[in-house]
PDB file of N, CA and C in Angstrom:
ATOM      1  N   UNK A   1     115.304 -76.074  43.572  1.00  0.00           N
ATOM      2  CA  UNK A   1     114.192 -76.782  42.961  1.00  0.00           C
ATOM      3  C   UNK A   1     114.546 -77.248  41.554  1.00  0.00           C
ATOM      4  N   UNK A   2     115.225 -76.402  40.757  1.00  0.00           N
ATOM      5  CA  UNK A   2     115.325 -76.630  39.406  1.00  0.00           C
ATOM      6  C   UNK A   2     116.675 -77.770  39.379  1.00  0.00           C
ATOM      7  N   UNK A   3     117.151 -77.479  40.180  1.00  0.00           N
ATOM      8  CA  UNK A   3     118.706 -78.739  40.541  1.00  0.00           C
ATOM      9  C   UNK A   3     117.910 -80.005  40.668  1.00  0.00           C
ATOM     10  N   UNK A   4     117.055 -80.144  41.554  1.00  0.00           N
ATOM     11  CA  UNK A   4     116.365 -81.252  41.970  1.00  0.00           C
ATOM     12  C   UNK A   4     115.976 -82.212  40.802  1.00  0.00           C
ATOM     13  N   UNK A   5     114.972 -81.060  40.008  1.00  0.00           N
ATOM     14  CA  UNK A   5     114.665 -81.697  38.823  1.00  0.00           C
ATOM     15  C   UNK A   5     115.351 -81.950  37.656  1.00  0.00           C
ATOM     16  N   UNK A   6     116.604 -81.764  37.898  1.00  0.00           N
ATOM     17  CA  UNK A   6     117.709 -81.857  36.405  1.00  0.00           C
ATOM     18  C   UNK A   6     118.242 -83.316  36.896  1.00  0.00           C
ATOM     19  N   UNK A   7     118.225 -83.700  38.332  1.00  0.00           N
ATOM     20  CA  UNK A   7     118.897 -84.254  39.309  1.00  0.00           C
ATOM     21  C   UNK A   7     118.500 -85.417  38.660  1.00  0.00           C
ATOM     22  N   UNK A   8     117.101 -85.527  39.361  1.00  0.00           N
ATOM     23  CA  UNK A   8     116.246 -87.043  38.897  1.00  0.00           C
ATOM     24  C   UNK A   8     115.611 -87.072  37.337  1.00  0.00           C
ATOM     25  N   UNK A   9     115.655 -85.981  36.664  1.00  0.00           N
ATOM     26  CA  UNK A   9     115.154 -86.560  35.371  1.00  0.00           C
ATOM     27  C   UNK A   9     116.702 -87.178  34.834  1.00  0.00           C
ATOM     28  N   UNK A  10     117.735 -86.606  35.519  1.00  0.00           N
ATOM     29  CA  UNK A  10     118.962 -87.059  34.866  1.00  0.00           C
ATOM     30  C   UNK A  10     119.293 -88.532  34.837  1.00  0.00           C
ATOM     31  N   UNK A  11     118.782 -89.303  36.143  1.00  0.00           N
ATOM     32  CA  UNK A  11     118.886 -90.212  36.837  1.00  0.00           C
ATOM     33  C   UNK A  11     118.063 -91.260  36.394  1.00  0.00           C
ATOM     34  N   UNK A  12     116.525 -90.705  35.753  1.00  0.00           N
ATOM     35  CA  UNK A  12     115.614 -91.579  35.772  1.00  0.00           C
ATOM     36  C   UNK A  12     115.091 -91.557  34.219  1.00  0.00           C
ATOM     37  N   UNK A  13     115.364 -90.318  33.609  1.00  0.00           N
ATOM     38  CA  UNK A  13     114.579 -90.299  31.933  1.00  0.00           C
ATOM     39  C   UNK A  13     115.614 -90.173  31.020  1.00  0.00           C
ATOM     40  N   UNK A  14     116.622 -89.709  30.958  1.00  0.00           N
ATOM     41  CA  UNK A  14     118.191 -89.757  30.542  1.00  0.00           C
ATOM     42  C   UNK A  14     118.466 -91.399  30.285  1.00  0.00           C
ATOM     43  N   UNK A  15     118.352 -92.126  30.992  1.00  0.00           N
ATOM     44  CA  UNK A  15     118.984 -93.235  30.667  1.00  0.00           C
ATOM     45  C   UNK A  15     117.829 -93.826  29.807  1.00  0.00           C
ATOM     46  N   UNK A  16     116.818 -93.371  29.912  1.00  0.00           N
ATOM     47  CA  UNK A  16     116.313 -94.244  28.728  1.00  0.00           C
ATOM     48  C   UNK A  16     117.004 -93.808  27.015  1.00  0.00           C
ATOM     49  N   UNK A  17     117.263 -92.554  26.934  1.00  0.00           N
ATOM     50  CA  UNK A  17     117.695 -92.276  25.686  1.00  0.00           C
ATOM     51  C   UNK A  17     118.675 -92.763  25.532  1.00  0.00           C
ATOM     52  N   UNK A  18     120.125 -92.985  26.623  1.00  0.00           N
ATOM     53  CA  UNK A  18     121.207 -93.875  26.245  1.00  0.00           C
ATOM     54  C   UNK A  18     121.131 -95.157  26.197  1.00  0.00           C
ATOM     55  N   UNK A  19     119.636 -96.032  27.427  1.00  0.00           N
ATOM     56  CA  UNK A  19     119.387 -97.502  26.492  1.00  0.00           C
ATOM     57  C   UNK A  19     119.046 -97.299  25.056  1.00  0.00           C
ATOM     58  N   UNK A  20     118.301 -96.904  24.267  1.00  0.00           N
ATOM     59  CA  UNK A  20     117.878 -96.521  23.200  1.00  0.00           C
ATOM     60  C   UNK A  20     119.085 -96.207  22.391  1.00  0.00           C
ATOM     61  N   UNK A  21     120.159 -95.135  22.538  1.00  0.00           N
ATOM     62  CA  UNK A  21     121.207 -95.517  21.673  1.00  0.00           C
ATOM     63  C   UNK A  21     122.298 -96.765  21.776  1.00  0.00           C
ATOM     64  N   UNK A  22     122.511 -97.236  23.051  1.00  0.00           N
ATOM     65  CA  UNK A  22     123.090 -98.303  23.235  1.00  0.00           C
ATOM     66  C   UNK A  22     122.384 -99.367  22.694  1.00  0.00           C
ATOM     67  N   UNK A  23     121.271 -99.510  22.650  1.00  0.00           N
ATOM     68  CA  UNK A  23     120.693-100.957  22.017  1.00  0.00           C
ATOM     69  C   UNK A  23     119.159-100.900  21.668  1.00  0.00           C
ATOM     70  N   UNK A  24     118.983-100.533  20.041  1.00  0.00           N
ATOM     71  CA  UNK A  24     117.974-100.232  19.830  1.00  0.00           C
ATOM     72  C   UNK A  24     116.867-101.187  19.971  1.00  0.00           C
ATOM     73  N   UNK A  25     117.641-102.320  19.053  1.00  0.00           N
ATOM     74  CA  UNK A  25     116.730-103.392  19.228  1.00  0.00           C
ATOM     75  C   UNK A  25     115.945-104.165  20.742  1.00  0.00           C
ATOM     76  N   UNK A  26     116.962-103.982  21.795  1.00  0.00           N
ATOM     77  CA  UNK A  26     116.512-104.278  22.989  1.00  0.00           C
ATOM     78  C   UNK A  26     116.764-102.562  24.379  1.00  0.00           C
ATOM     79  N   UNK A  27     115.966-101.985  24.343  1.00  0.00           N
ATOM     80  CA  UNK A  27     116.518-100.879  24.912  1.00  0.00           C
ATOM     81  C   UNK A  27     115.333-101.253  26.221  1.00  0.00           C
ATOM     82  N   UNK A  28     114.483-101.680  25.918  1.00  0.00           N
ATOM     83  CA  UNK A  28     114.289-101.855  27.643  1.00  0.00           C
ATOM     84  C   UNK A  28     115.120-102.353  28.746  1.00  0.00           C
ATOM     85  N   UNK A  29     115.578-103.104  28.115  1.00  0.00           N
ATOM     86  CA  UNK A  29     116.312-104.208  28.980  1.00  0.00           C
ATOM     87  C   UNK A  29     117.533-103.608  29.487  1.00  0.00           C
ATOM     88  N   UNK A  30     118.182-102.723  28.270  1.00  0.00           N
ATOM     89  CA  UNK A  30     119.361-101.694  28.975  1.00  0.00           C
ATOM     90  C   UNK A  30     118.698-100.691  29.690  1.00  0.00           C
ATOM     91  N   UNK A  31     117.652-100.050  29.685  1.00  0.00           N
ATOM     92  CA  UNK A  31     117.011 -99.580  30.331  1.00  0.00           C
ATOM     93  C   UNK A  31     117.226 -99.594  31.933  1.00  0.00           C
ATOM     94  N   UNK A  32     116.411-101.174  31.990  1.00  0.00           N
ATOM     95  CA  UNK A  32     116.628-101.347  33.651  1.00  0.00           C
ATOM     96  C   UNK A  32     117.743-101.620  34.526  1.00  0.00           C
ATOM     97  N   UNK A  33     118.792-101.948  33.668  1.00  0.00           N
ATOM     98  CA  UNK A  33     120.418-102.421  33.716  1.00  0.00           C
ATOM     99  C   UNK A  33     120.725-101.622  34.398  1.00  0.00           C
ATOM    100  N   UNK A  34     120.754 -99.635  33.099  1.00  0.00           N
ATOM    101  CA  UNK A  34     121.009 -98.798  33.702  1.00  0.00           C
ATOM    102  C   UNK A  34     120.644 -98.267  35.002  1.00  0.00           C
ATOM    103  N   UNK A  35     119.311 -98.013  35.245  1.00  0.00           N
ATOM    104  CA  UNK A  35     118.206 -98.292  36.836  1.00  0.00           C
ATOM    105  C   UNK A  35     119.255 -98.730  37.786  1.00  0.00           C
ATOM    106  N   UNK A  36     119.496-100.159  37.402  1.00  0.00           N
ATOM    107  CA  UNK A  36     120.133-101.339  38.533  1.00  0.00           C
ATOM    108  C   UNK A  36     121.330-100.270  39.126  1.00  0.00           C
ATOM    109  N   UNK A  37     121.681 -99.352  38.296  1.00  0.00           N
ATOM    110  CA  UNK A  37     123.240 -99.192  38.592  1.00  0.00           C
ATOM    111  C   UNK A  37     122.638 -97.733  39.904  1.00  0.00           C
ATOM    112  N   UNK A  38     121.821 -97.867  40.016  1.00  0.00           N
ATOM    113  CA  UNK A  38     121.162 -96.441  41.062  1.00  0.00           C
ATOM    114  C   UNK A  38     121.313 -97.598  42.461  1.00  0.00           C
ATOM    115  N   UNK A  39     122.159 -98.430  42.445  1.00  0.00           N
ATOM    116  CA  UNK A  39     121.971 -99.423  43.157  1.00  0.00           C
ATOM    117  C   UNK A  39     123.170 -98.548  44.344  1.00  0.00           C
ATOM    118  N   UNK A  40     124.476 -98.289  43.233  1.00  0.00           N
ATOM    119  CA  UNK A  40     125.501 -97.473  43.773  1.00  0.00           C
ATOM    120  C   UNK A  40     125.521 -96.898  45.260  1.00  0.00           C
ATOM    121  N   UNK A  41     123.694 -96.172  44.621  1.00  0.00           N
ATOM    122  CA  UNK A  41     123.477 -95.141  46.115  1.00  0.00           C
ATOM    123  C   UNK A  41     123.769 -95.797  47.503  1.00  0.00           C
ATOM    124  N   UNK A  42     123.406 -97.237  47.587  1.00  0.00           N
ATOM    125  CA  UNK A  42     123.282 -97.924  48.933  1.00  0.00           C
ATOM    126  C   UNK A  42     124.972 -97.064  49.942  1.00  0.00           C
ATOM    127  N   UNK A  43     125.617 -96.527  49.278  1.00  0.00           N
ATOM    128  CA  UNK A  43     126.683 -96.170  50.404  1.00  0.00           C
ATOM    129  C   UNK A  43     126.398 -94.913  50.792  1.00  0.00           C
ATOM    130  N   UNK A  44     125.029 -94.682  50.775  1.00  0.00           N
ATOM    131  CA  UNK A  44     124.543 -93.143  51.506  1.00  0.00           C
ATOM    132  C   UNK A  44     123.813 -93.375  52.686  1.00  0.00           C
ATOM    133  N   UNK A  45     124.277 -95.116  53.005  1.00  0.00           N
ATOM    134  CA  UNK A  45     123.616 -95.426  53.967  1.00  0.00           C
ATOM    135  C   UNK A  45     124.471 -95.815  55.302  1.00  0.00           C
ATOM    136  N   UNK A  46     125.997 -95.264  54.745  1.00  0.00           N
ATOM    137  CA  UNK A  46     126.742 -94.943  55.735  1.00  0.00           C
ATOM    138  C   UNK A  46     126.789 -93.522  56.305  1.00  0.00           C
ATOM    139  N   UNK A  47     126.687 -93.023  55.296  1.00  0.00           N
ATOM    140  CA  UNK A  47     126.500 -91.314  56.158  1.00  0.00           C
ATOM    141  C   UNK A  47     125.646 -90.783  57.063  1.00  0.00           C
ATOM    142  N   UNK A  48     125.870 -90.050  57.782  1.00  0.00           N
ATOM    143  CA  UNK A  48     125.412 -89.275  59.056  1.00  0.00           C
ATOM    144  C   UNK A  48     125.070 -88.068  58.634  1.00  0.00           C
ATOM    145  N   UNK A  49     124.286 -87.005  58.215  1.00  0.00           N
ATOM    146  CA  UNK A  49     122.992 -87.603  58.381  1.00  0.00           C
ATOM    147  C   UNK A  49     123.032 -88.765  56.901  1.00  0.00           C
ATOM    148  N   UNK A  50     122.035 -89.791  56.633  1.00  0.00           N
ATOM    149  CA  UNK A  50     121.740 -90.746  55.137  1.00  0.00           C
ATOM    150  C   UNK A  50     121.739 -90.018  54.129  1.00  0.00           C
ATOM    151  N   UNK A  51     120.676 -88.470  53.880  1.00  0.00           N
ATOM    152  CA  UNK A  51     120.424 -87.780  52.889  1.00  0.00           C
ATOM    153  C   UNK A  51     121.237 -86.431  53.443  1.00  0.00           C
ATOM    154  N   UNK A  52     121.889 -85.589  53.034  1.00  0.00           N
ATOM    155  CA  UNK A  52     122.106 -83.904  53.196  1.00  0.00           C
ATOM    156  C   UNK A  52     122.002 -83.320  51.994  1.00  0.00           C
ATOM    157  N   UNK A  53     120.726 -82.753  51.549  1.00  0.00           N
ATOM    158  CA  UNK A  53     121.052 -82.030  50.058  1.00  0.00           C
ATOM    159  C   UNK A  53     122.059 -81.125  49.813  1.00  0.00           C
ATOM    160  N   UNK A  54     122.667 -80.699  51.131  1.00  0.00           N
ATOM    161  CA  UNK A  54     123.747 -79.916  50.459  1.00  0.00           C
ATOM    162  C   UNK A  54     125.430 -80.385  50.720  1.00  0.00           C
ATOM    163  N   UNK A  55     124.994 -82.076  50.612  1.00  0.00           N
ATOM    164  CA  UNK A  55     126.120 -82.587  50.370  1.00  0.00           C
ATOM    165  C   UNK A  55     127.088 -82.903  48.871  1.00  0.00           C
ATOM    166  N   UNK A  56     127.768 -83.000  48.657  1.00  0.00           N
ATOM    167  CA  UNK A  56     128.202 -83.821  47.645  1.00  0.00           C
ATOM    168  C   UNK A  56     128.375 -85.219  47.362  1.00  0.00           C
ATOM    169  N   UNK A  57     128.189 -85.927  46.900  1.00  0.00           N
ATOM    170  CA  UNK A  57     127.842 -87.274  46.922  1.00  0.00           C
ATOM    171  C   UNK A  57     129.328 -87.566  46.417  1.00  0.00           C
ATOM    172  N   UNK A  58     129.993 -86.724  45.474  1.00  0.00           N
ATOM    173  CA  UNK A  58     131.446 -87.150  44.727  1.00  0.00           C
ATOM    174  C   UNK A  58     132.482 -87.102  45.701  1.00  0.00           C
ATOM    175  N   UNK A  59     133.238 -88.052  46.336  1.00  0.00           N
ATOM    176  CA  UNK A  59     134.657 -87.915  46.756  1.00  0.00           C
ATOM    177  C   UNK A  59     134.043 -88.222  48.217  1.00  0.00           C
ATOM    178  N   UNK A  60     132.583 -88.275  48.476  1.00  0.00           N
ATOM    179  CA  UNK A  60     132.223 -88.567  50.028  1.00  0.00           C
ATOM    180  C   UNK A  60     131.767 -90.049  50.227  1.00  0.00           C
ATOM    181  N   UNK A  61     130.946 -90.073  49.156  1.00  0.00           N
ATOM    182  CA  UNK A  61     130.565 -91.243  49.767  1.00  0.00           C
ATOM    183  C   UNK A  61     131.463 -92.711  49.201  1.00  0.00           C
ATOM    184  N   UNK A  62     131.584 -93.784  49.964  1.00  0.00           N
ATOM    185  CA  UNK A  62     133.032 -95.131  49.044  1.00  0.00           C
ATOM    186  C   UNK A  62     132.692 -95.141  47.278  1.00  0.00           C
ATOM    187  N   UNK A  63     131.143 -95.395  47.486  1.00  0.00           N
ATOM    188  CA  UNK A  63     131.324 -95.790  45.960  1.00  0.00           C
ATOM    189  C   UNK A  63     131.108 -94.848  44.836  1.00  0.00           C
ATOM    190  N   UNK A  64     130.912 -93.553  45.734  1.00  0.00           N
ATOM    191  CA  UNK A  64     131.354 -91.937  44.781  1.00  0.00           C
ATOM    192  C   UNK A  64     132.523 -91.623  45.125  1.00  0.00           C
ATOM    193  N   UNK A  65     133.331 -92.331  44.816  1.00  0.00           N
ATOM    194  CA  UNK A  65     135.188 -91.850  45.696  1.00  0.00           C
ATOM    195  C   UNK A  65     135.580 -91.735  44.094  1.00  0.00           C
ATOM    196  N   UNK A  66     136.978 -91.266  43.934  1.00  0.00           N
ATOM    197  CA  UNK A  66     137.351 -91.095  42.758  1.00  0.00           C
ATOM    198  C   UNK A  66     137.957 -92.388  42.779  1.00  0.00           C
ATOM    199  N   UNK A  67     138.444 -93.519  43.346  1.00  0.00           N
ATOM    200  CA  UNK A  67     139.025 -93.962  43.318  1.00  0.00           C
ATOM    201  C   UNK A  67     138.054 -95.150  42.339  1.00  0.00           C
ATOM    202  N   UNK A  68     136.624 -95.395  43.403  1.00  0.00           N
ATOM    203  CA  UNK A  68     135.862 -96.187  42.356  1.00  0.00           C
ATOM    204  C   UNK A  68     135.121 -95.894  41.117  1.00  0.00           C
ATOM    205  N   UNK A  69     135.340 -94.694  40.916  1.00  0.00           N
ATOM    206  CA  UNK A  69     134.795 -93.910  39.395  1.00  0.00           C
ATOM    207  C   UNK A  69     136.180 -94.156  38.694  1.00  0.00           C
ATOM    208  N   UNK A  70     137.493 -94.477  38.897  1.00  0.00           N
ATOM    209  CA  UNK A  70     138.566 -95.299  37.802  1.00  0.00           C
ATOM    210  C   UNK A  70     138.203 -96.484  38.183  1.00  0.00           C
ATOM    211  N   UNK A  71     137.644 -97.055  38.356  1.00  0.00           N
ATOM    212  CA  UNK A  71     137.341 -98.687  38.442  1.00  0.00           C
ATOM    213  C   UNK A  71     136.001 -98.958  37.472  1.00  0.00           C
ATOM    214  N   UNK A  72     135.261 -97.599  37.540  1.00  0.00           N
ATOM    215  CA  UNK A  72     134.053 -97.818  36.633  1.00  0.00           C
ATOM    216  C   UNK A  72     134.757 -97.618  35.405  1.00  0.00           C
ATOM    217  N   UNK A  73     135.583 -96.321  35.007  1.00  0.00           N
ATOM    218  CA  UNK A  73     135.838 -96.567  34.088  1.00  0.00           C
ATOM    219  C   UNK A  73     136.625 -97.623  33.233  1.00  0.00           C
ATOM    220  N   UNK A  74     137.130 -98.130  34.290  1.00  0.00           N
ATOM    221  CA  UNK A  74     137.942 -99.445  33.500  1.00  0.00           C
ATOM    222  C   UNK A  74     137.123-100.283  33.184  1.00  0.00           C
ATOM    223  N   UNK A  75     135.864-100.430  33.659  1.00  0.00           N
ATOM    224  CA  UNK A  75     134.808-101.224  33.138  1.00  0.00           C
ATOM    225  C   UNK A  75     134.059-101.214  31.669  1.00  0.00           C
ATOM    226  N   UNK A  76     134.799 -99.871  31.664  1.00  0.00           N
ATOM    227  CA  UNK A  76     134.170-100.012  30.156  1.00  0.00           C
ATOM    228  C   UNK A  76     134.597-100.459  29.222  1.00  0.00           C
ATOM    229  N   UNK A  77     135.885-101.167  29.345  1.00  0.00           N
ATOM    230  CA  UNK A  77     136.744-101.900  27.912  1.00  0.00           C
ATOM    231  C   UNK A  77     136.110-103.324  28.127  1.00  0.00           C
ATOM    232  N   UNK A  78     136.048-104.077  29.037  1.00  0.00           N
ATOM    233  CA  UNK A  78     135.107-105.256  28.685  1.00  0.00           C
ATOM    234  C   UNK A  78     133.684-105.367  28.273  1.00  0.00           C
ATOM    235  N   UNK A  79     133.898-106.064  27.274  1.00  0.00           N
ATOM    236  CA  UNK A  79     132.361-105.551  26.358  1.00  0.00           C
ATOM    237  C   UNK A  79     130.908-105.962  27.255  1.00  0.00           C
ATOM    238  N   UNK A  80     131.281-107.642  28.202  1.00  0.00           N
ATOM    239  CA  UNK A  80     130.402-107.670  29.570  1.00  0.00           C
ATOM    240  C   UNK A  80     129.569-106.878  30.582  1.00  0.00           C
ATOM    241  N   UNK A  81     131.219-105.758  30.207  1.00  0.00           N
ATOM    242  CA  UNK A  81     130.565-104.873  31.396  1.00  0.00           C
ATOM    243  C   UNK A  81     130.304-103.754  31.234  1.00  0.00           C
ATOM    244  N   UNK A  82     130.329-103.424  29.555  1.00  0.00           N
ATOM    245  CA  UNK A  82     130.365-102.074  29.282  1.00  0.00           C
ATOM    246  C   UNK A  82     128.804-101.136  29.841  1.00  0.00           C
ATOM    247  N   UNK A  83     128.397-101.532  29.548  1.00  0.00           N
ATOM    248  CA  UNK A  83     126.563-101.018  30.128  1.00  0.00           C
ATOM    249  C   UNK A  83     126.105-101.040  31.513  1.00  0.00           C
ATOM    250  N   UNK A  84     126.623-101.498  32.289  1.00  0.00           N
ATOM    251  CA  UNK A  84     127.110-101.379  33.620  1.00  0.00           C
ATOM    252  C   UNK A  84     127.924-100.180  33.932  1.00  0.00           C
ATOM    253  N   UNK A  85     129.060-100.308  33.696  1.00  0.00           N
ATOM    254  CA  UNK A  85     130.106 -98.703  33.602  1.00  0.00           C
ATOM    255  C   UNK A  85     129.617 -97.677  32.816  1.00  0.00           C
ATOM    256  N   UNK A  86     129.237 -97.717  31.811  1.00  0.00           N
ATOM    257  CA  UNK A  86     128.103 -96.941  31.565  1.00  0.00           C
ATOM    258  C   UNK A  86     126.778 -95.577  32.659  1.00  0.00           C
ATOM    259  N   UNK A  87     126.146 -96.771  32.660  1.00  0.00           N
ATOM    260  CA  UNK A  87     125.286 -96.583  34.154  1.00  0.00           C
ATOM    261  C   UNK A  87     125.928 -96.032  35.024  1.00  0.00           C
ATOM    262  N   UNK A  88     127.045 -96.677  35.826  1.00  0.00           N
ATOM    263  CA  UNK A  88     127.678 -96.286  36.557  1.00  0.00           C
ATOM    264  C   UNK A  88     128.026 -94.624  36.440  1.00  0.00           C
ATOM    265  N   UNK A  89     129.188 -94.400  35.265  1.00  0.00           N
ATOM    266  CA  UNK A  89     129.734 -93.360  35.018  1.00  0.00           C
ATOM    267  C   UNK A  89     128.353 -92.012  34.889  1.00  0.00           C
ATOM    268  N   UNK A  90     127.941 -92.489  33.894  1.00  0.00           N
ATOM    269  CA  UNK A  90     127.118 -91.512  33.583  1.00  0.00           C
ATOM    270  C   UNK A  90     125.471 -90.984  35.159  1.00  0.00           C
ATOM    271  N   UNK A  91     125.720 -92.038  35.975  1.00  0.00           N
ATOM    272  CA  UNK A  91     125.368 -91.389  37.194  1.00  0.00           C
ATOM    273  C   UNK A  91     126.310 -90.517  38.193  1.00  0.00           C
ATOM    274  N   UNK A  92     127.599 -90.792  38.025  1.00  0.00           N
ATOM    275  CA  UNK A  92     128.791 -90.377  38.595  1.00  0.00           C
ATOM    276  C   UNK A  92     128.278 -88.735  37.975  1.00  0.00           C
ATOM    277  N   UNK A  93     128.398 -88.335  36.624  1.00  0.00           N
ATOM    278  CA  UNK A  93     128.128 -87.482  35.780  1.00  0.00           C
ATOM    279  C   UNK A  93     127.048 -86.630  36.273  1.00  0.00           C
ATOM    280  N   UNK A  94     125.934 -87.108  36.875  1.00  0.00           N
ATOM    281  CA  UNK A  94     125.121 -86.669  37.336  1.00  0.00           C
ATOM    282  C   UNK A  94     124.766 -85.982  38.617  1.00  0.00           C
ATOM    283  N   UNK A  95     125.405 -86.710  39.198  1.00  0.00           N
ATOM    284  CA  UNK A  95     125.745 -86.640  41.163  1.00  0.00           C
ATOM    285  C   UNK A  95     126.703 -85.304  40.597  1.00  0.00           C
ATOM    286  N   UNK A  96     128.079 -85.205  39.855  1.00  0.00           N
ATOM    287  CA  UNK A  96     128.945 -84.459  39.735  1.00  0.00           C
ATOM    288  C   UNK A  96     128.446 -82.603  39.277  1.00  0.00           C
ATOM    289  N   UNK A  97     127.553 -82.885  38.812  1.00  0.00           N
ATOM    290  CA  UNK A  97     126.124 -81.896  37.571  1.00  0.00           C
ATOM    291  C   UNK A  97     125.449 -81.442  38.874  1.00  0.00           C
ATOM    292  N   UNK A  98     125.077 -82.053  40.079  1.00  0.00           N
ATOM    293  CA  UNK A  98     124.138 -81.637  40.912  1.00  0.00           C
ATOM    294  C   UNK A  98     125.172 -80.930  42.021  1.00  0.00           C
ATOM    295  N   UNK A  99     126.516 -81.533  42.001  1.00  0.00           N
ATOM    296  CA  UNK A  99     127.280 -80.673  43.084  1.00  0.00           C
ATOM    297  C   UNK A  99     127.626 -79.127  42.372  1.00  0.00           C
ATOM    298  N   UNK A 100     128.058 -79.729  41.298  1.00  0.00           N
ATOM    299  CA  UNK A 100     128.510 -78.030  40.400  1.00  0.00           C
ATOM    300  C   UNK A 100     127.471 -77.158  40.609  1.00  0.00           C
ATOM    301  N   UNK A 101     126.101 -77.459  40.528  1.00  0.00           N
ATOM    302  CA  UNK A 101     124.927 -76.551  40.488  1.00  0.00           C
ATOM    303  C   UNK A 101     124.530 -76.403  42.017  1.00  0.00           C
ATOM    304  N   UNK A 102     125.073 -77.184  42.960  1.00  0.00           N
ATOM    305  CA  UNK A 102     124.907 -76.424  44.109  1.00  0.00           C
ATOM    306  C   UNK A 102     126.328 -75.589  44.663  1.00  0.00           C
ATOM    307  N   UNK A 103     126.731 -75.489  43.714  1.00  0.00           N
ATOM    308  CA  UNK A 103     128.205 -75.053  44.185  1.00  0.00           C
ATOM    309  C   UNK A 103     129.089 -76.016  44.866  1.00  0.00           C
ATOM    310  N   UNK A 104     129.007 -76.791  45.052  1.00  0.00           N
ATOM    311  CA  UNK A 104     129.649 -77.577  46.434  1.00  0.00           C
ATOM    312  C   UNK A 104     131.065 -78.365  45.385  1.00  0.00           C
ATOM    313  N   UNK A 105     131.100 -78.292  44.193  1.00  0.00           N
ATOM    314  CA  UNK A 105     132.199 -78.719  43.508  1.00  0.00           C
ATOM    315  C   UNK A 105     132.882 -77.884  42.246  1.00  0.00           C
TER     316      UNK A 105
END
């Protein structure tokens, strides 16, 4: 229960404080950027079963592979895309936070 809720406040109230340090003057707008990047999840819609809470999302699913978490991070040297990789990573961070606390990593 308490995983759950570290899970999605991580996911959903967390990024408002990093729009807010990323861009004070406009932090809504990074706001929903960040949001957009929960977009990721759509490859949990290859798995069998879609949801398993006592899966790991890191290293299973394509776009939680390690391979595309170095692709996010390379995203962060273009200044375009930095808030995007951002998002990205720091959900990676999160998914990674929810396996450690279920043990599963």
């Amino acid at each position: 229960m308490i995983a759950t809720i570290i899970h999605y406040s991580f996911h959903f109230i967390a990024p408002a404080g990093i729009a807010y340090l990323y861009n004070r003057n406009n932090w809504k707008k990074a706001y929903w950027v960040l949001i957009a990047t929960m977009l990721v999840d759509i490859d949990h819609l290859l798995a069998n079963p879609i949801f398993d809470p006592n899966r790991c999302s890191i290293g299973f699913h394509p776009l939680h592979s390690y391979y595309a978490i170095l692709i996010y991070f390379f995203l962060l040297f273009p200044k375009r895309s930095r808030l995007v990789a951002i998002g990205l990573l720091f959900h990676m961070f999160t998914d990674a936070l929810d396996c450690f606390l279920q043990g599963t990593l």
